[in-house]
N, C-alpha and C. Protein backbone atom coordinates (compact mmCIF):
# COMPACT_ATOMS: atom_id res chain seq x y z
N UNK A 1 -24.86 -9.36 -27.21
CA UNK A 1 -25.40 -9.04 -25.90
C UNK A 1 -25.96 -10.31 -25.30
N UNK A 2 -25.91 -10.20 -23.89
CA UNK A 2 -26.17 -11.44 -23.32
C UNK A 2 -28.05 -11.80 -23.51
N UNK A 3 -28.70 -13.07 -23.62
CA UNK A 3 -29.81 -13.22 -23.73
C UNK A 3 -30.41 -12.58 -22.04
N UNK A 4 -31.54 -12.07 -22.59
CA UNK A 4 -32.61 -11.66 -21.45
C UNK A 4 -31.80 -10.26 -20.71
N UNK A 5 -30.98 -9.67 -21.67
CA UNK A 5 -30.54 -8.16 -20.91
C UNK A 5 -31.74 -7.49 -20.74
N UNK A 6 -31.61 -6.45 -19.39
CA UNK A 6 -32.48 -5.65 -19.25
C UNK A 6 -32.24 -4.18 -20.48
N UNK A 7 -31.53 -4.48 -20.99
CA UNK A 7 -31.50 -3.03 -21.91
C UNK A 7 -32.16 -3.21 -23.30
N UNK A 8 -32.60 -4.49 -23.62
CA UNK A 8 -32.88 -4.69 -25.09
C UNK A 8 -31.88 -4.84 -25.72
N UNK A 9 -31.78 -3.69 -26.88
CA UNK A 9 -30.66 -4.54 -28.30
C UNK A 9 -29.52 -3.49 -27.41
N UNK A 10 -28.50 -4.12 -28.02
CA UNK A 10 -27.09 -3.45 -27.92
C UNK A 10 -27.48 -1.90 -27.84
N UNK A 11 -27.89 -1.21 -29.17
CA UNK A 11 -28.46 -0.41 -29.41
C UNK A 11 -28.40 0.81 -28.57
N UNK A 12 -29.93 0.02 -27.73
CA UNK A 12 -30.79 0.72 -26.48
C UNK A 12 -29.77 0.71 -25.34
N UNK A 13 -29.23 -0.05 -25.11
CA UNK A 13 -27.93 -0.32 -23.83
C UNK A 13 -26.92 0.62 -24.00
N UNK A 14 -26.43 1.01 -25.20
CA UNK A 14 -25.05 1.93 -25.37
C UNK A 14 -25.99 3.74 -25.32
N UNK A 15 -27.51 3.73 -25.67
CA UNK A 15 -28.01 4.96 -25.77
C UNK A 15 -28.60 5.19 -24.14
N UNK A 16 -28.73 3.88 -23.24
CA UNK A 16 -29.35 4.25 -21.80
C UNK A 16 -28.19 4.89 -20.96
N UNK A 17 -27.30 3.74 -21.45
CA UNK A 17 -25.73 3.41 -20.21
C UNK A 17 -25.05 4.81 -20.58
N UNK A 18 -24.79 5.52 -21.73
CA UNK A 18 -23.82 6.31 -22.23
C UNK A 18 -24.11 7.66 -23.10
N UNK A 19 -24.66 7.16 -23.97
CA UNK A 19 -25.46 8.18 -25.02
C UNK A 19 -26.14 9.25 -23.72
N UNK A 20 -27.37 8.97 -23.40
CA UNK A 20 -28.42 9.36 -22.65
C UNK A 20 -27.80 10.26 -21.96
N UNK A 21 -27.04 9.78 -19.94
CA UNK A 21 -26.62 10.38 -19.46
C UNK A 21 -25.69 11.76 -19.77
N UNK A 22 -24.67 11.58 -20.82
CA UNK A 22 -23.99 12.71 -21.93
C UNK A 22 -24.68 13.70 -22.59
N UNK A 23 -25.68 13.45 -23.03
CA UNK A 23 -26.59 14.19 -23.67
C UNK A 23 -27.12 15.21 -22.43
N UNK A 24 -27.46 14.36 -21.26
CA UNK A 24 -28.37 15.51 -20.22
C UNK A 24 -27.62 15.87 -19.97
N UNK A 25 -26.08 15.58 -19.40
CA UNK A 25 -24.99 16.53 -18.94
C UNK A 25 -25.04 17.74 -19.32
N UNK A 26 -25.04 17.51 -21.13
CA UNK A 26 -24.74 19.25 -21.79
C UNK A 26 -25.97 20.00 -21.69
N UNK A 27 -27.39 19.60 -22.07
CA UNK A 27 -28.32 20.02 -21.97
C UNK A 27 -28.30 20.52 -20.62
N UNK A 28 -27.55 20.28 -19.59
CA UNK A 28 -28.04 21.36 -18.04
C UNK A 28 -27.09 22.22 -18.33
N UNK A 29 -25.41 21.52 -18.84
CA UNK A 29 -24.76 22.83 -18.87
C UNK A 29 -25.14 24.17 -19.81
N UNK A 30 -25.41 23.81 -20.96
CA UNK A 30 -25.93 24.96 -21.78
C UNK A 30 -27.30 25.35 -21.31
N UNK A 31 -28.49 25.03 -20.20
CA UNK A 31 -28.83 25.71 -19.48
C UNK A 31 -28.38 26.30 -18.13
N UNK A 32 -27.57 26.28 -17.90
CA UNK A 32 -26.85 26.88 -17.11
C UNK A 32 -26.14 28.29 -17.29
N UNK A 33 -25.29 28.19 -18.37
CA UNK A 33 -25.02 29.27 -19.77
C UNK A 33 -26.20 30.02 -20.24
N UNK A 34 -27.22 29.62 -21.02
CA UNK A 34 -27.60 30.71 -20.96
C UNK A 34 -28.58 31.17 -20.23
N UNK A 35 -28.36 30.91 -19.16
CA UNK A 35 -29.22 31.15 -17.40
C UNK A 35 -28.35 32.29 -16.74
N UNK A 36 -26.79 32.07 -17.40
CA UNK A 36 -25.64 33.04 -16.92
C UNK A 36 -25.31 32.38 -15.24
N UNK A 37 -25.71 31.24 -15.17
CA UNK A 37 -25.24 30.50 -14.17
C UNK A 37 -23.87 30.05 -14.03
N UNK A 38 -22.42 30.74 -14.21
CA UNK A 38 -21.51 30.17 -14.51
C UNK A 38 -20.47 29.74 -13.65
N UNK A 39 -21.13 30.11 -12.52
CA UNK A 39 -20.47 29.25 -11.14
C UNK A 39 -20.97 28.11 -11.28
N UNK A 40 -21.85 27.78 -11.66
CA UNK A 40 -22.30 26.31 -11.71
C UNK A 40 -21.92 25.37 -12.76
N UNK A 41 -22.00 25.90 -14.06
CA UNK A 41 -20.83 25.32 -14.95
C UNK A 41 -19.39 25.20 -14.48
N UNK A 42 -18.82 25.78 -14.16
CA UNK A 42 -17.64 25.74 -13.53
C UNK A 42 -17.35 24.55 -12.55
N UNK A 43 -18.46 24.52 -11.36
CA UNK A 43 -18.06 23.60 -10.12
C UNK A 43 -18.04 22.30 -11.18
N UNK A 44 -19.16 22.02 -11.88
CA UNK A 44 -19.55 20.95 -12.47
C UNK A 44 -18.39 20.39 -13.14
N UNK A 45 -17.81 20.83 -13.87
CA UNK A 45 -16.56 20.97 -15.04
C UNK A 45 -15.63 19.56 -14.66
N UNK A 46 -15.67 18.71 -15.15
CA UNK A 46 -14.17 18.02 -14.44
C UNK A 46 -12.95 18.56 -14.64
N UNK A 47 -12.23 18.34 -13.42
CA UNK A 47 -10.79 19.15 -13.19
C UNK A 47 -9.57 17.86 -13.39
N UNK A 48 -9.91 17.06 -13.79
CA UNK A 48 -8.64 16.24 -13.74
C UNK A 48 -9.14 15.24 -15.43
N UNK A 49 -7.68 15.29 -15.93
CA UNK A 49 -8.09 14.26 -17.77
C UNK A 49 -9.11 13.08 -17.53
N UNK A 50 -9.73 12.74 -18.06
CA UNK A 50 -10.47 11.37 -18.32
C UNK A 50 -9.48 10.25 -18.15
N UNK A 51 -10.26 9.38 -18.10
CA UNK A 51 -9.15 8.28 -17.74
C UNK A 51 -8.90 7.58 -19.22
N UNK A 52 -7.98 6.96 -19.73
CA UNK A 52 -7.31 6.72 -20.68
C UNK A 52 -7.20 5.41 -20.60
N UNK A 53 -7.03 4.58 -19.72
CA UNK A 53 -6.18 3.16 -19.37
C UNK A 53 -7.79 2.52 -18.96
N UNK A 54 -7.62 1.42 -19.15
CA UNK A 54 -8.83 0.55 -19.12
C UNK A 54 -8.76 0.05 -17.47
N UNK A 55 -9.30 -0.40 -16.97
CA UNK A 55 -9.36 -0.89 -15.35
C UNK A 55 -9.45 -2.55 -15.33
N UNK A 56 -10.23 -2.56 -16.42
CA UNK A 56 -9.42 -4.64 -16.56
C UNK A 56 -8.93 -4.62 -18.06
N UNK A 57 -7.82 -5.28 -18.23
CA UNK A 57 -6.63 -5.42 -19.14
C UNK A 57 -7.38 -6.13 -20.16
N UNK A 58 -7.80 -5.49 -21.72
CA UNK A 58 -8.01 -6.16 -22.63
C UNK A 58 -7.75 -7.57 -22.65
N UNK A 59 -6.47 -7.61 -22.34
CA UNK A 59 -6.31 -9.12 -22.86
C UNK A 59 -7.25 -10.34 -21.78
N UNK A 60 -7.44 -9.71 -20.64
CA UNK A 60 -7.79 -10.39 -19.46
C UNK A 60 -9.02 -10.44 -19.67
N UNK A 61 -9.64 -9.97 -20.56
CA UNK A 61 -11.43 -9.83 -20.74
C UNK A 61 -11.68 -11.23 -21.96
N UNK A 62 -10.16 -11.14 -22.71
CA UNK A 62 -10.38 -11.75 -23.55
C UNK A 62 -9.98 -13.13 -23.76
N UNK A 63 -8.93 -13.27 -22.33
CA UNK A 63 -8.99 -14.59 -21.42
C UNK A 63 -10.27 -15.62 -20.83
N UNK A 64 -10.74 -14.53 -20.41
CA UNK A 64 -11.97 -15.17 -19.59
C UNK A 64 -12.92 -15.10 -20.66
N UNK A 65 -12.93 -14.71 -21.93
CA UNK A 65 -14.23 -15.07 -22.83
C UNK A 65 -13.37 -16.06 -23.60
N UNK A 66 -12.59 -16.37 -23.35
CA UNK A 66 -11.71 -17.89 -24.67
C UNK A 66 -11.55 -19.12 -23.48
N UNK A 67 -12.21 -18.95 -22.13
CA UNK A 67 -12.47 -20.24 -21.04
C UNK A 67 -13.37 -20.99 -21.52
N UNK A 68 -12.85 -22.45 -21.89
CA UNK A 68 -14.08 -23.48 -22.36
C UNK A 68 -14.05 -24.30 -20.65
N UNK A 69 -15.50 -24.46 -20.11
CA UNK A 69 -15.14 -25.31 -19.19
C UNK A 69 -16.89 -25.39 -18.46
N UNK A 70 -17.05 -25.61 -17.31
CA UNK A 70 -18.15 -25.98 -17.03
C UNK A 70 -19.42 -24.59 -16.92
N UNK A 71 -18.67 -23.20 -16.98
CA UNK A 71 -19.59 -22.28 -17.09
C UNK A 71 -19.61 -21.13 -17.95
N UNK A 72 -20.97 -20.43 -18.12
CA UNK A 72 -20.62 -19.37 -19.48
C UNK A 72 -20.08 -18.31 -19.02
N UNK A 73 -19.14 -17.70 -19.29
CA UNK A 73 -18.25 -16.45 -18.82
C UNK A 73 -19.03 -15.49 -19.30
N UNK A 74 -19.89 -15.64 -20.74
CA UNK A 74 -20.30 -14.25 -21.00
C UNK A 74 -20.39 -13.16 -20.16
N UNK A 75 -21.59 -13.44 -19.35
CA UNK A 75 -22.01 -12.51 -18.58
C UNK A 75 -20.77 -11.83 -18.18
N UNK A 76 -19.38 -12.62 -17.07
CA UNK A 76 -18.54 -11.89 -16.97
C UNK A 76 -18.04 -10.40 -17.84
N UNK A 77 -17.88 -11.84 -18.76
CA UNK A 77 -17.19 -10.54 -19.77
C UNK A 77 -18.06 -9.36 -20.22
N UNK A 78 -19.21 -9.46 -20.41
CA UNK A 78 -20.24 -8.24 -20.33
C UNK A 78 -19.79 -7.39 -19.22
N UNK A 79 -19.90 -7.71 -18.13
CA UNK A 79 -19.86 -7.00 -17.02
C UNK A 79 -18.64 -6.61 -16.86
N UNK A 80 -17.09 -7.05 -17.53
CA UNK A 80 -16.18 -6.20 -17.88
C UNK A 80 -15.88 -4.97 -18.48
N UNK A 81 -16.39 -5.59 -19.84
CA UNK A 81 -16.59 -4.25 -20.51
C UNK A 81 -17.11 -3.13 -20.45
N UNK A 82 -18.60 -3.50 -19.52
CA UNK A 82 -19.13 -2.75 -19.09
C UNK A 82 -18.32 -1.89 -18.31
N UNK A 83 -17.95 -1.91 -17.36
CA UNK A 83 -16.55 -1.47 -16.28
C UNK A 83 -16.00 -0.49 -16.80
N UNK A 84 -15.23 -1.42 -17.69
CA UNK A 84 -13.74 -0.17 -18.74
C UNK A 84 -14.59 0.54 -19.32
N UNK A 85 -15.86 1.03 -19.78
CA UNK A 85 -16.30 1.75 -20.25
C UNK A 85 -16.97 2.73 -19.26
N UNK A 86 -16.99 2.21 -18.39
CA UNK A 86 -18.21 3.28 -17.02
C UNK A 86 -16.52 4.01 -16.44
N UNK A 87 -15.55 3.24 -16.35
CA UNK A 87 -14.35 3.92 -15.49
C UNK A 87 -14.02 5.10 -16.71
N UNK A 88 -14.02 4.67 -18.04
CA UNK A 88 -13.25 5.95 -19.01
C UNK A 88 -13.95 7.08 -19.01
N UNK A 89 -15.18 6.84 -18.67
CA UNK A 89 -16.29 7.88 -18.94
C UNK A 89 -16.32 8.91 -17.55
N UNK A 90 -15.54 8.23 -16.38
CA UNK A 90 -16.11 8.56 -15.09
C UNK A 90 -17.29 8.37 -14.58
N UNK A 91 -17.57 7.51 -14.62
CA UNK A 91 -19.09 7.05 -14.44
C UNK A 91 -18.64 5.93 -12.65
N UNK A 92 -18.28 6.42 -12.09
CA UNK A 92 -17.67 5.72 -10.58
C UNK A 92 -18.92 5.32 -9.77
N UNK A 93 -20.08 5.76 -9.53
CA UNK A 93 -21.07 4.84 -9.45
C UNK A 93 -21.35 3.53 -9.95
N UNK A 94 -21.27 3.61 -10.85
CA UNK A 94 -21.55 2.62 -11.92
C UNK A 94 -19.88 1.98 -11.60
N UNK A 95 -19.39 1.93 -11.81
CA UNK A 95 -18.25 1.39 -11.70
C UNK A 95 -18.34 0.32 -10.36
N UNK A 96 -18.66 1.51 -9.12
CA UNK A 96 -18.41 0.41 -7.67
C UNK A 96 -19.51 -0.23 -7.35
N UNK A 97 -20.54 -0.06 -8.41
CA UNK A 97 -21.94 -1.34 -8.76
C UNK A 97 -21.37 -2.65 -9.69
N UNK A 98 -20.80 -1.99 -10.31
CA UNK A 98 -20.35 -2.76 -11.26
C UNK A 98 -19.49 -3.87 -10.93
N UNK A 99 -18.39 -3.62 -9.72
CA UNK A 99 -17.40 -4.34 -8.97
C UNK A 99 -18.26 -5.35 -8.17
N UNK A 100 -19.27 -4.58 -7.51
CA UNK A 100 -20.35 -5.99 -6.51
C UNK A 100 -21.06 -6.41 -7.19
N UNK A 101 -21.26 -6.16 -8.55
CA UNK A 101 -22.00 -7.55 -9.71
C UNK A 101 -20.76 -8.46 -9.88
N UNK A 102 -19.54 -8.13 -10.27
CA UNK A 102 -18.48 -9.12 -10.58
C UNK A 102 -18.51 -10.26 -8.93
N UNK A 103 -17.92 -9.46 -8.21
CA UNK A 103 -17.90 -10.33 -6.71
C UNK A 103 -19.18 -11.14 -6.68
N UNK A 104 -20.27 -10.51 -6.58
CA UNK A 104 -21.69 -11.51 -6.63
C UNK A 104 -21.56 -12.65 -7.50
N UNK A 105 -20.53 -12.09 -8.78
CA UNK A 105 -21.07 -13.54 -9.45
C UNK A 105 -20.46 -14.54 -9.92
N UNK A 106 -19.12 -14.41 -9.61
CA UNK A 106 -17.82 -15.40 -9.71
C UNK A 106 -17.73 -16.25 -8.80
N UNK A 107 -18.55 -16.83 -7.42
CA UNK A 107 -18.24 -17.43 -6.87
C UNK A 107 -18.22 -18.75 -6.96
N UNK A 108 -19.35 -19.13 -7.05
CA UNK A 108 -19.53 -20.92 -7.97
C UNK A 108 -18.13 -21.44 -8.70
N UNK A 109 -17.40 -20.23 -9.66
CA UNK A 109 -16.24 -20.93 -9.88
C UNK A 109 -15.60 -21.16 -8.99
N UNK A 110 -15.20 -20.57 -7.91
CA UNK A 110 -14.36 -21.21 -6.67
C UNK A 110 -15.15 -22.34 -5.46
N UNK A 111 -15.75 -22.75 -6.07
CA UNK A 111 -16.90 -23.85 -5.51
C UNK A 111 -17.31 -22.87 -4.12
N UNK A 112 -17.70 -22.14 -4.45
CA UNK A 112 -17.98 -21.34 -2.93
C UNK A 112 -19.80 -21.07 -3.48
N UNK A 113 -20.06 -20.57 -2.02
CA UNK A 113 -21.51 -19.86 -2.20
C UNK A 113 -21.88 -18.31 -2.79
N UNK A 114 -20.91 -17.38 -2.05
CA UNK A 114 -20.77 -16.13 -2.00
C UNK A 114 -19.23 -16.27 -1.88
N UNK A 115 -19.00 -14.58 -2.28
CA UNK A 115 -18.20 -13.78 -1.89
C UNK A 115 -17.02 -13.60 -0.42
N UNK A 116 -17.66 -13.64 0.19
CA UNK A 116 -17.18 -13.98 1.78
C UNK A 116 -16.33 -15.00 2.13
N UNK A 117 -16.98 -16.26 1.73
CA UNK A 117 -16.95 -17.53 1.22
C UNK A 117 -15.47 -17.78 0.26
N UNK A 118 -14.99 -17.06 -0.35
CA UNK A 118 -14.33 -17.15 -1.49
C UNK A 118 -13.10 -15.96 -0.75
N UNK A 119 -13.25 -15.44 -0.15
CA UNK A 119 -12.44 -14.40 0.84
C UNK A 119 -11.25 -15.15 1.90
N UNK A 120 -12.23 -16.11 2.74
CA UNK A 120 -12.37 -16.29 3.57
C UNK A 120 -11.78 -17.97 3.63
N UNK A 121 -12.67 -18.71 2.45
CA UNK A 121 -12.08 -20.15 2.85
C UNK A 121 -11.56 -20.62 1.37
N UNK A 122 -11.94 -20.17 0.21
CA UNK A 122 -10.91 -20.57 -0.90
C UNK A 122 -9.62 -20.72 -0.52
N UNK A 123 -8.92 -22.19 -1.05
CA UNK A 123 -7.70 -22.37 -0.74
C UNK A 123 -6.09 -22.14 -1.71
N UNK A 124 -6.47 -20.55 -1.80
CA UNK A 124 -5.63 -20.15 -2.71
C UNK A 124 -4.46 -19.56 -2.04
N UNK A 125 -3.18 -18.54 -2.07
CA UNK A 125 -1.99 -18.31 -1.50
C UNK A 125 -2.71 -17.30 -0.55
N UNK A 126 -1.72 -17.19 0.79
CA UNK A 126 -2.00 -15.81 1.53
C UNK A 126 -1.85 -14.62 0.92
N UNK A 127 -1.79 -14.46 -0.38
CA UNK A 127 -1.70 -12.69 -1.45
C UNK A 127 -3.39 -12.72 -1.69
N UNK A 128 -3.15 -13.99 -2.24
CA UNK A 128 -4.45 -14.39 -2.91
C UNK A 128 -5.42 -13.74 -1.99
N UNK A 129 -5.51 -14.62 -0.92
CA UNK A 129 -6.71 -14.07 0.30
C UNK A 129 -7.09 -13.05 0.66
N UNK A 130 -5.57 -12.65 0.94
CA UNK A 130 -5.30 -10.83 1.82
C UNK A 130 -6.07 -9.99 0.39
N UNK A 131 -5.48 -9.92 -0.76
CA UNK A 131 -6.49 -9.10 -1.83
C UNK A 131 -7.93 -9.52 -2.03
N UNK A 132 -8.80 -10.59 -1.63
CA UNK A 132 -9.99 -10.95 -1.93
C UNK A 132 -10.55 -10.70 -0.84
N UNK A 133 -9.81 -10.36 0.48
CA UNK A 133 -10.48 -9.80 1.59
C UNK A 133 -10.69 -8.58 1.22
N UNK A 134 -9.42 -8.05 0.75
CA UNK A 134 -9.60 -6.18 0.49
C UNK A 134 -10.53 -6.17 -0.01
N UNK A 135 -10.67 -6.57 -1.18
CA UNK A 135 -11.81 -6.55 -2.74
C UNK A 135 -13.45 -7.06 -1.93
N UNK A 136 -13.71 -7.62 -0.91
CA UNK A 136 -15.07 -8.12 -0.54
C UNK A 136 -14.83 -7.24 0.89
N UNK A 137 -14.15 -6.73 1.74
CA UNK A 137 -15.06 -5.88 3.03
C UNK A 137 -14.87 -4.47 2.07
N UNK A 138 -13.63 -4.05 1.40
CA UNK A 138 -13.33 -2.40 1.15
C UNK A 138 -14.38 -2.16 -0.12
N UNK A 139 -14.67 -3.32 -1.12
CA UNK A 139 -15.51 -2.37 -2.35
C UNK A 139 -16.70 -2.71 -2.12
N UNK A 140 -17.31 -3.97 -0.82
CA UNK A 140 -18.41 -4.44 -0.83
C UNK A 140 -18.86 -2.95 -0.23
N UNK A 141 -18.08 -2.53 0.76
CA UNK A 141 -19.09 -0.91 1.66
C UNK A 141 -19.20 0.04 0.97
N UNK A 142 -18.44 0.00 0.22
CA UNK A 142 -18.40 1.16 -0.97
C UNK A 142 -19.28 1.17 -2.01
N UNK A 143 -19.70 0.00 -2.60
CA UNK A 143 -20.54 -0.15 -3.33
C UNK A 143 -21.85 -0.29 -2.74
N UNK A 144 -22.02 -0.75 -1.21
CA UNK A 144 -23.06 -0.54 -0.53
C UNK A 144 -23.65 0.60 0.05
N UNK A 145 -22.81 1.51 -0.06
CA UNK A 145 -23.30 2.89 0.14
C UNK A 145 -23.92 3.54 -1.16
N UNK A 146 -23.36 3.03 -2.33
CA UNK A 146 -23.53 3.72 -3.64
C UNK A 146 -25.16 3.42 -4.04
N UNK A 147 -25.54 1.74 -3.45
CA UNK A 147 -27.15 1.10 -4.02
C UNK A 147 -27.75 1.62 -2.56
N UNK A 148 -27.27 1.91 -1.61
CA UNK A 148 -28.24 1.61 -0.57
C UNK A 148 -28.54 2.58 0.51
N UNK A 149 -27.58 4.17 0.23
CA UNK A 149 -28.01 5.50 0.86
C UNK A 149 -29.02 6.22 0.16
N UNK A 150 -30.12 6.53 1.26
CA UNK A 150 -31.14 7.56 0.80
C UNK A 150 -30.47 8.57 -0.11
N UNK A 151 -31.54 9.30 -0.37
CA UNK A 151 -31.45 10.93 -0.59
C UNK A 151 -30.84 11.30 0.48
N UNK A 152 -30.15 12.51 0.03
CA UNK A 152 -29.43 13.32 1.63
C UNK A 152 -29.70 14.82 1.35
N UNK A 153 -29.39 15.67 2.15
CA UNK A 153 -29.80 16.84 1.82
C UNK A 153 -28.14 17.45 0.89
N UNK A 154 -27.20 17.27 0.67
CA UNK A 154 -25.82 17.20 0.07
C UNK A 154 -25.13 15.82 -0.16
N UNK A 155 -24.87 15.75 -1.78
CA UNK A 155 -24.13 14.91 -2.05
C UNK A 155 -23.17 15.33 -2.76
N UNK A 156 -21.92 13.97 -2.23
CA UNK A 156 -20.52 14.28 -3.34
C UNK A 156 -20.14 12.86 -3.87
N UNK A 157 -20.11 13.70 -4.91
CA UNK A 157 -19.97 12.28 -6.26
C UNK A 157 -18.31 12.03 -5.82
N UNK A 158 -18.54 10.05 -5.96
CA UNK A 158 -17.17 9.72 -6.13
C UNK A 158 -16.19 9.86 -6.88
N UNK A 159 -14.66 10.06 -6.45
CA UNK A 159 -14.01 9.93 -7.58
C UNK A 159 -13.54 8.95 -7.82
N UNK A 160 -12.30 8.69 -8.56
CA UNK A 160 -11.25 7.32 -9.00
C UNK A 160 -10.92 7.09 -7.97
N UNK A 161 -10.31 7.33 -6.69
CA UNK A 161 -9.44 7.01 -5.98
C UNK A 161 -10.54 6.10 -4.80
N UNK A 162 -12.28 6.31 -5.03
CA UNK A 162 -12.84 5.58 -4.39
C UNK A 162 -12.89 4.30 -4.64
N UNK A 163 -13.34 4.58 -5.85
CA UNK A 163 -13.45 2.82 -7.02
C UNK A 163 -12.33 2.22 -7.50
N UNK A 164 -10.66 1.96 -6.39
CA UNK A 164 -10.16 1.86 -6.89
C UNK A 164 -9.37 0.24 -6.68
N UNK A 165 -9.87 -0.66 -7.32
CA UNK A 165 -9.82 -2.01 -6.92
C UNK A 165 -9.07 -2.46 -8.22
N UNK A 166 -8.20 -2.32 -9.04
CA UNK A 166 -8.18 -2.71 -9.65
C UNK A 166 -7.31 -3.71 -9.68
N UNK A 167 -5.77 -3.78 -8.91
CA UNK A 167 -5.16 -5.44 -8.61
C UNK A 167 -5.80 -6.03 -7.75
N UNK A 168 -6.70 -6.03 -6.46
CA UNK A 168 -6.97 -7.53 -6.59
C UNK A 168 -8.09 -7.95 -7.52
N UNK A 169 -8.78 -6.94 -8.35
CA UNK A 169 -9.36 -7.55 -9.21
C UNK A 169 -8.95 -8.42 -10.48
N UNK A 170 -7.69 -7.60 -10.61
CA UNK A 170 -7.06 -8.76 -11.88
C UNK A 170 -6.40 -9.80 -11.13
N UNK A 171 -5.88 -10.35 -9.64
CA UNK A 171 -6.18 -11.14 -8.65
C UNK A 171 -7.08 -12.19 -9.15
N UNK A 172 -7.97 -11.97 -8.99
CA UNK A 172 -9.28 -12.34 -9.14
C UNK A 172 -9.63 -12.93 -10.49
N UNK A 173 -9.30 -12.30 -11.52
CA UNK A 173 -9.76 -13.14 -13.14
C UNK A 173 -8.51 -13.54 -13.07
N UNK A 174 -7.09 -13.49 -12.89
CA UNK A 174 -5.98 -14.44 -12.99
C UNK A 174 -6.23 -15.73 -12.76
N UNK A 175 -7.03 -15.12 -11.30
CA UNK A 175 -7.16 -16.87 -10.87
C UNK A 175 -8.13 -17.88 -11.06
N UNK A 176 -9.27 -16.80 -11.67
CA UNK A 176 -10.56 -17.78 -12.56
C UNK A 176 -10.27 -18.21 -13.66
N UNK A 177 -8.94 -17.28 -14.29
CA UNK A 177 -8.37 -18.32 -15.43
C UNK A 177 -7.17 -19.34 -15.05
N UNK A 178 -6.57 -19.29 -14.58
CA UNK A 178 -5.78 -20.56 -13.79
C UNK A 178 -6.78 -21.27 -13.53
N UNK A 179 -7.92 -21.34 -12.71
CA UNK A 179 -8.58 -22.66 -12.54
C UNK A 179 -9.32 -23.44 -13.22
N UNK A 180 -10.14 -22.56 -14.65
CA UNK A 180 -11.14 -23.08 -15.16
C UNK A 180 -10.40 -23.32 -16.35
């Protein structure tokens, strides 16, 4: 685990991030059950398989942690894994938080400041651009709605098809491993 995580040991991080949330899931559903609430178990229920396929490519996690060069990837790669594990779980909040920590923090490798910056004037191919535009206006609002809407009086949880960035994100570590 990376030094100075906010979760403590590995441990505490896999029981906050994963353990925890799972645990309260069932604990409402089996009060729900035997409340005889079973319209509400029901809505709750996911209707479509878990996701199976990882959202950044093993090998690509394991690219960018075998980069020797002027900066520490860890964190990246933390914040990968983190990812493929919040997308298998359905955890899509976490996921399109997870996407504006990556964007926030890759930029320095493209000698840029920000995000925008790296969109906008990195001098990489017109694919290159056109996907790092998608990936910084389409997941930056998306993920800005996810940290930065009140309470509402009705909410609907995202699905996959919101958080769904996943080529220009491998875009994106292709080309932090081509450069570094």
């Amino acid at each position: 685990m990376p030094v100075g995580s906010a979760y403590g040991t590995k441990s505490q991080m896999v029981n906050t991030v994963f353990v925890r949330p799972f645990l309260n899931q069932i604990e409402s559903f089996r009060e729900d059950i035997r409340s005889c609430h079973f319209e509400s178990v029901h809505k709750r229920a996911p209707v479509i398989a878990p996701n199976t396929k990882d959202y950044v490519a093993q090998s690509r996690i394991l690219e960018i942690g075998n980069i020797q060069g002027n900066y520490d990837f860890s964190k990246l790669v933390w914040l990968l894994i983190e990812l493929n594990k919040a997308y298998k779980n359905e955890m899509y909040y976490s996921v399109g938080c997870l996407l504006r920590a990556i964007i926030d923090h890759v930029p320095p490798v493209f000698n840029c400041i920000n995000f925008n910056e790296v969109a906008n004037n990195y001098q990489g191919s017109k694919s290159f651009k056109d996907a790092m535009k998608l990936l910084n206006e389409q997941m930056r609002k998306v993920s800005d709605s996810y940290l930065h809407t009140h309470i509402r009086n009705k909410e609907v949880a995202p699905v996959q098809q919101q958080v769904d960035a996943i080529i220009p994100l491998d875009l994106l570590l292709s080309e932090i491993i081509r450069i570094s």
